[in-house]
Protein backbone atom coordinates (compact mmCIF):
# COMPACT_ATOMS: atom_id res chain seq x y z
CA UNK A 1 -15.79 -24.31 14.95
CA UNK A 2 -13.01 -22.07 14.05
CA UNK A 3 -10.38 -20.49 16.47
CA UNK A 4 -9.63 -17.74 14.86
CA UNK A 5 -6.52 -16.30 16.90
CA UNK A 6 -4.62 -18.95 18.76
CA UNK A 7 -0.76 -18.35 20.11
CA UNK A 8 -0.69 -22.44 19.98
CA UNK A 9 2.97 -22.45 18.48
CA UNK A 10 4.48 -20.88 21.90
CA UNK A 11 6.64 -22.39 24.14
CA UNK A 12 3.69 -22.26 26.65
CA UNK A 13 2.30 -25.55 24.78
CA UNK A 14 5.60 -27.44 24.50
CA UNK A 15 5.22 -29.70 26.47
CA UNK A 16 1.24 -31.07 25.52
CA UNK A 17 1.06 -29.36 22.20
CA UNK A 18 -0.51 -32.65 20.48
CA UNK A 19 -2.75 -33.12 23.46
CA UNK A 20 -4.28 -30.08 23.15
CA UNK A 21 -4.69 -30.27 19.19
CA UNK A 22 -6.41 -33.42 19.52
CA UNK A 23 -8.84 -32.16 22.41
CA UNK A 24 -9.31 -28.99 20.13
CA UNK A 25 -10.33 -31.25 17.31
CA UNK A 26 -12.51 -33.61 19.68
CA UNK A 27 -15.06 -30.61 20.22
CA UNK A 28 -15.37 -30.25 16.69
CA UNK A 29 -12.66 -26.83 15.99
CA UNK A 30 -11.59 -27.66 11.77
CA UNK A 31 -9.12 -24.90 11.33
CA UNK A 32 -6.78 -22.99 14.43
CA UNK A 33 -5.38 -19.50 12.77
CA UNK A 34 -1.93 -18.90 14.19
CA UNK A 35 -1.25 -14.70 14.01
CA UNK A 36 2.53 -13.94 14.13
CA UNK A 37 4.15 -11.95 17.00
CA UNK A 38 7.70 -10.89 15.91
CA UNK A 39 10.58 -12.04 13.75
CA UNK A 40 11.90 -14.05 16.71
CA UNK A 41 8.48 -16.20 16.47
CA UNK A 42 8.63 -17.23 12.87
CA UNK A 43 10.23 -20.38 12.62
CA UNK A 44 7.89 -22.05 15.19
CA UNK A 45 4.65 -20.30 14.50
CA UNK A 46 5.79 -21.68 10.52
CA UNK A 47 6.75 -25.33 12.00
CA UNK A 48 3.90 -25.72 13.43
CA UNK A 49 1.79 -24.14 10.63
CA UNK A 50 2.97 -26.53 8.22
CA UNK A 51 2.84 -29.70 10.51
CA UNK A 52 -0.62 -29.44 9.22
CA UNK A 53 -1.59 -27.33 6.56
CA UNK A 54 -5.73 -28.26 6.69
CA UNK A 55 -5.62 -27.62 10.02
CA UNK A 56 -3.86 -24.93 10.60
CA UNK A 57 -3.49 -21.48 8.45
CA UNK A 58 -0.46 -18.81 9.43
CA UNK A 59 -0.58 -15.05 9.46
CA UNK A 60 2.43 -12.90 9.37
CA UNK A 61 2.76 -9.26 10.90
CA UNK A 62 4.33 -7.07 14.01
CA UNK A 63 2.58 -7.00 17.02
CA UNK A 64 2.55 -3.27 17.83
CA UNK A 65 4.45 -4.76 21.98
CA UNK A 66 7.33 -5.61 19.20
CA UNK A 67 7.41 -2.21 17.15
CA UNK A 68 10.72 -0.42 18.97
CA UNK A 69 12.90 2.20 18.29
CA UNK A 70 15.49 -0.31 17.82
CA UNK A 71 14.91 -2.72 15.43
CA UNK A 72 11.42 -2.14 14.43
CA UNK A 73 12.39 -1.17 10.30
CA UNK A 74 14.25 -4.48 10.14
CA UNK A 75 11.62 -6.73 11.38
CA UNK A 76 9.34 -4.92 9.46
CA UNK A 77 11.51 -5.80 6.27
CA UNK A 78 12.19 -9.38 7.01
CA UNK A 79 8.59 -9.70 7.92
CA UNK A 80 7.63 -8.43 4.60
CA UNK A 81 9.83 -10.76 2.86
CA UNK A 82 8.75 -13.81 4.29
CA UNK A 83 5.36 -12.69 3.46
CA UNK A 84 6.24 -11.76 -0.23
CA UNK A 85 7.88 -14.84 -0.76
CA UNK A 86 4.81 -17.25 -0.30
CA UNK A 87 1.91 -14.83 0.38
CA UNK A 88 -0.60 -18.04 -0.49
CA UNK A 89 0.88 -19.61 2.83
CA UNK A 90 -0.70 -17.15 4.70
CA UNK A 91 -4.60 -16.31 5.63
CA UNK A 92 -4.45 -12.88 6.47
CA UNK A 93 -1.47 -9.86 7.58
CA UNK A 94 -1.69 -10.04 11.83
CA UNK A 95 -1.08 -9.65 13.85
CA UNK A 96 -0.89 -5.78 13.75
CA UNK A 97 -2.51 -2.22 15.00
CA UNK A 98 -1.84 -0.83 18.27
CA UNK A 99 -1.05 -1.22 21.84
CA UNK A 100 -1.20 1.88 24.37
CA UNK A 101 -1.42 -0.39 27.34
CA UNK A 102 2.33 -0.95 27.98
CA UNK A 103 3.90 1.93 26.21
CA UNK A 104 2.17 4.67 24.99
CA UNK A 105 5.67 6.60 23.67
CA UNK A 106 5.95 4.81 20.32
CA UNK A 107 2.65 5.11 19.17
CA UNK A 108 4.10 7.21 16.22
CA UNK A 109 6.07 4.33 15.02
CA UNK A 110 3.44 1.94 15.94
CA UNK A 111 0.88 3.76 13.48
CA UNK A 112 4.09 3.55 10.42
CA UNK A 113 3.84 -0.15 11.01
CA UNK A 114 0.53 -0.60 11.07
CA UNK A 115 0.10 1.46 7.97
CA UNK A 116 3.07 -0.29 6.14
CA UNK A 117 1.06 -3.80 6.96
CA UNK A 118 -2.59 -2.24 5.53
CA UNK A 119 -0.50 -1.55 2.20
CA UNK A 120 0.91 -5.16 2.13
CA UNK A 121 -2.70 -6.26 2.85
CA UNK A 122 -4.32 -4.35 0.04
CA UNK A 123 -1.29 -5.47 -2.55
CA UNK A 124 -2.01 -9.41 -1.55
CA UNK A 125 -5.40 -9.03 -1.00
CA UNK A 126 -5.43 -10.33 2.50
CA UNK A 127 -7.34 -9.33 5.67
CA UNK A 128 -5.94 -8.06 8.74
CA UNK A 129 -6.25 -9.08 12.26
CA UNK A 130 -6.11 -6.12 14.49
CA UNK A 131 -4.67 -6.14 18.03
CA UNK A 132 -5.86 -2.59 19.69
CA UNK A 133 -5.60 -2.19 23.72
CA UNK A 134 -6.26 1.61 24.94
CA UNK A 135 -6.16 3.21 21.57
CA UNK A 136 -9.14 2.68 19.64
CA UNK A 137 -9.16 6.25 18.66
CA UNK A 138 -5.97 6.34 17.19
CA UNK A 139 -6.40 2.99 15.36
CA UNK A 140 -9.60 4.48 14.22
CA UNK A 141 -7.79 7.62 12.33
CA UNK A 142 -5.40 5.54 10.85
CA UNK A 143 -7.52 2.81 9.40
CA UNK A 144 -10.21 6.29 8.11
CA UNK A 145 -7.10 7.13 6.85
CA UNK A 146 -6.51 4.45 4.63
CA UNK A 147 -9.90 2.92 4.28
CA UNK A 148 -11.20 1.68 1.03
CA UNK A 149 -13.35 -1.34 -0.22
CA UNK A 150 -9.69 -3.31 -0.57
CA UNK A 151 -9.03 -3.83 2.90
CA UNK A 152 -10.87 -6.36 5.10
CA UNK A 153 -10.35 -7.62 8.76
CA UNK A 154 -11.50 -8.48 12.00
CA UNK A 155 -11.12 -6.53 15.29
CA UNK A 156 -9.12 -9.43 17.38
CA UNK A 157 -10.42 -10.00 21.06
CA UNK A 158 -12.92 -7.19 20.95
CA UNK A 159 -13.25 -5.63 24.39
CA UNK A 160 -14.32 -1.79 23.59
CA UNK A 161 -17.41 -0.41 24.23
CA UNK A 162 -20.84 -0.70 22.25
CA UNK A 163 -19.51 2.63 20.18
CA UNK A 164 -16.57 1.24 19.24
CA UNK A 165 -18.13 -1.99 18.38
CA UNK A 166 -20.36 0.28 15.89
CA UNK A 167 -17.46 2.25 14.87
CA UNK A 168 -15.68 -0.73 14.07
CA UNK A 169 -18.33 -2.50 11.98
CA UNK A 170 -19.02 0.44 9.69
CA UNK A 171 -16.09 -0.41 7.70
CA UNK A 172 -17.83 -2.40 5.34
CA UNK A 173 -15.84 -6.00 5.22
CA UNK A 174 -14.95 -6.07 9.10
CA UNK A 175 -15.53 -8.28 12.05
CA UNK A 176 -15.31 -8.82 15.70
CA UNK A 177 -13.30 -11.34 17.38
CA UNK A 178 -15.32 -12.72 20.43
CA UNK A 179 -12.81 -14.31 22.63
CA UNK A 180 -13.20 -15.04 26.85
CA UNK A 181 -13.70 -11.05 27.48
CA UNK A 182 -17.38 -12.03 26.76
CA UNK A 183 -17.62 -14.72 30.03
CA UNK A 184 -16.22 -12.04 32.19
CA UNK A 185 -18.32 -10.74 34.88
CA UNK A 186 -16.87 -7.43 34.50
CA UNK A 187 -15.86 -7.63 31.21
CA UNK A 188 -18.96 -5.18 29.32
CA UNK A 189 -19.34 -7.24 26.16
CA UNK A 190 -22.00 -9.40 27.19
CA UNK A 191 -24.08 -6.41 28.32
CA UNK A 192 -24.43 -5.24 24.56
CA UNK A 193 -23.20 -8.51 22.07
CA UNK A 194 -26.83 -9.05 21.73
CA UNK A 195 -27.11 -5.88 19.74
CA UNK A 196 -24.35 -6.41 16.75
CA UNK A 197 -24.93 -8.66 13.94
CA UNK A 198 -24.12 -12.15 13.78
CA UNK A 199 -22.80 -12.16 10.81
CA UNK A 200 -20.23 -9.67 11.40
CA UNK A 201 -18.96 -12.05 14.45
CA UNK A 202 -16.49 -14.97 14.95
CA UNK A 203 -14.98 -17.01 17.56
CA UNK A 204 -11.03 -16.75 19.02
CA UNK A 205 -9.30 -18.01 22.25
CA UNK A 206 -6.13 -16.13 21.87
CA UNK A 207 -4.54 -18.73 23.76
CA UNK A 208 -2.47 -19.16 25.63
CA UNK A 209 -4.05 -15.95 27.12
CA UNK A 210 -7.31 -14.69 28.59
CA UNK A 211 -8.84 -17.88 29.15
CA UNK A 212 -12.81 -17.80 29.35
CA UNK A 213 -14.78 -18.17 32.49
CA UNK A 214 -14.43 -20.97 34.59
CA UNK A 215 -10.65 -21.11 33.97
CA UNK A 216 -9.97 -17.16 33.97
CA UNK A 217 -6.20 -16.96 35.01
CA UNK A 218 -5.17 -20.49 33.55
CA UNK A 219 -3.76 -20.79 30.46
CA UNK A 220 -6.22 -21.07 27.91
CA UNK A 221 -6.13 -23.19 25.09
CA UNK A 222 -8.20 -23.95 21.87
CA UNK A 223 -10.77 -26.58 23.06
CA UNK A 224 -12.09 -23.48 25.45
CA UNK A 225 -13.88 -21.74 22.61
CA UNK A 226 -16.75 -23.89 23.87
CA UNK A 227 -17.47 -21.98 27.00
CA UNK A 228 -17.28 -18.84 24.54
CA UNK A 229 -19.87 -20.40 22.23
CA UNK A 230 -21.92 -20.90 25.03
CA UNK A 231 -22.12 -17.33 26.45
CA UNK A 232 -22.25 -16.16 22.91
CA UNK A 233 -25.79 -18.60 22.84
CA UNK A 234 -26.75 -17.56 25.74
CA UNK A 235 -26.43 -13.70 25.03
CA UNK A 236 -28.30 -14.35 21.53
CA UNK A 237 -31.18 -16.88 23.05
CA UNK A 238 -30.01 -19.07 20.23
CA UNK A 239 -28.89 -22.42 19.69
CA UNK A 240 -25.30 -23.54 19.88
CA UNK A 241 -25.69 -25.26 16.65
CA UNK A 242 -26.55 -22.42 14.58
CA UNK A 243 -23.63 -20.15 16.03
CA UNK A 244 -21.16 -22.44 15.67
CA UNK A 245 -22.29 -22.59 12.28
CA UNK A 246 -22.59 -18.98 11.54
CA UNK A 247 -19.61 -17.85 13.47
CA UNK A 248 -17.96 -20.50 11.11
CA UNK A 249 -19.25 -18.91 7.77
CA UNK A 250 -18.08 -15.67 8.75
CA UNK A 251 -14.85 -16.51 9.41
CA UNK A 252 -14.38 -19.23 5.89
CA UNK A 253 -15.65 -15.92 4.45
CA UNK A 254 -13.13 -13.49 5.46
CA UNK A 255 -9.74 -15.73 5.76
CA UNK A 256 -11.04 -17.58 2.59
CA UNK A 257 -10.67 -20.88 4.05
């Protein structure tokens, strides 16, 4: 398996970070992705990305909670040139987009930096991994905006609704992240997941956050993407097996791993 989105360089995992690497490596997980938050998280989320470079693969971007008023052109800059000066160090630009839920008065500058990171994306020819909470239609009008066959991502910790799971996978070269939304009772994915393609699907934790079903409100960690797999199985009628491997193809296809 492949966690696709995994926060595993925070301080949350300071204390047992080699414990949990091996136990994510004991259920079988190859590769952990590690999407970048600010520039305040760079030298750890690189530390631990090169402690292991099989193992683990770095993105760089803003997280749209980071773009402010303040400061938001500089880290953008910096960002950029850690990403320009080694762009084969890194798997994909994330992670990036936009975030209504806590602020919803810089989504203007939030869509500039999400638009600057697209451009970076298409130049290096490297995906995106898109963060969205409460704006799906303004994330939508950007990325019609600056669509084209160059740019290529995945929808990180899908939670929308079956029409903006649809809306999402008609740009051609996109995915969905399936994280622990889909184990939640209330959580709406697992009413339609059934009904999207496999092969425009792949697994994530996001840990240390929303851990899956039955350790919702613990910290979650890599080695839970098997209760994921699971529910994902369970919602297809298939085998484990196969969805661990096709969840896997998908995601060796986009990140090129």
């Amino acid at each position: 398996m492949i966690d696709t989105h995994c926060h595993l360089y925070l301080d949350a995992f300071d204390v047992d970070r080699s414990e949990i690497e091996l136990a994510a490596k004991n259920i079988g997980i190859e590769h952990i992705l590690l999407p970048n938050i600010d520039v305040d998280s760079i030298d750890s989320l690189l530390n631990l990305s090169r402690s292991n470079t099989k193992f683990y693969k770095a993105m760089m971007g803003l997280h749209p909670c980071s773009v402010q008023p303040t400061d938001y052109r500089e880290q953008l800059d910096h960002i950029k040139n850690v990403l320009y000066d080694n762009p084969a160090e890194f798997c994909a630009i994330g992670e990036i987009g936009l975030d209504l839920y806590w602020d919803k008065t810089t989504l203007d500058i939030q869509q500039q930096a999400f638009e600057e990171q697209i451009v970076w994306a298409k130049d290096l020819d490297l995906p995106i991994a898109i963060h969205v909470r409460d704006a799906f239609e303004p994330l939508f009008e950007v990325l019609d905006s600056c669509y084209d066959t160059k740019l290529k991502g995945v929808f990180h910790c899908f939670s929308g609704t079956l029409e903006q799971a649809n809306k999402a996978l008609d740009y051609a070269g996109f995915y969905l992240g399936i994280g622990g939304v889909l184990t939640f009772k209330n959580g709406g994915l697992d009413k339609f997941i059934h009904t999207l393609p496999l092969e425009r699907l792949m697994l994530e934790t996001d840990s240390p956050y929303l851990a899956p079903a039955p350790n919702r409100g613990k910290r979650n960690e890599p080695s839970y993407l098997s209760f994921v797999l699971s529910k994902l199985a369970d919602s297809f009628n298939l085998e484990e097996d196969y969805l661990r491997s096709k969840t896997s193809e998908n995601a060796r296809r986009l990140f090129s791993l």
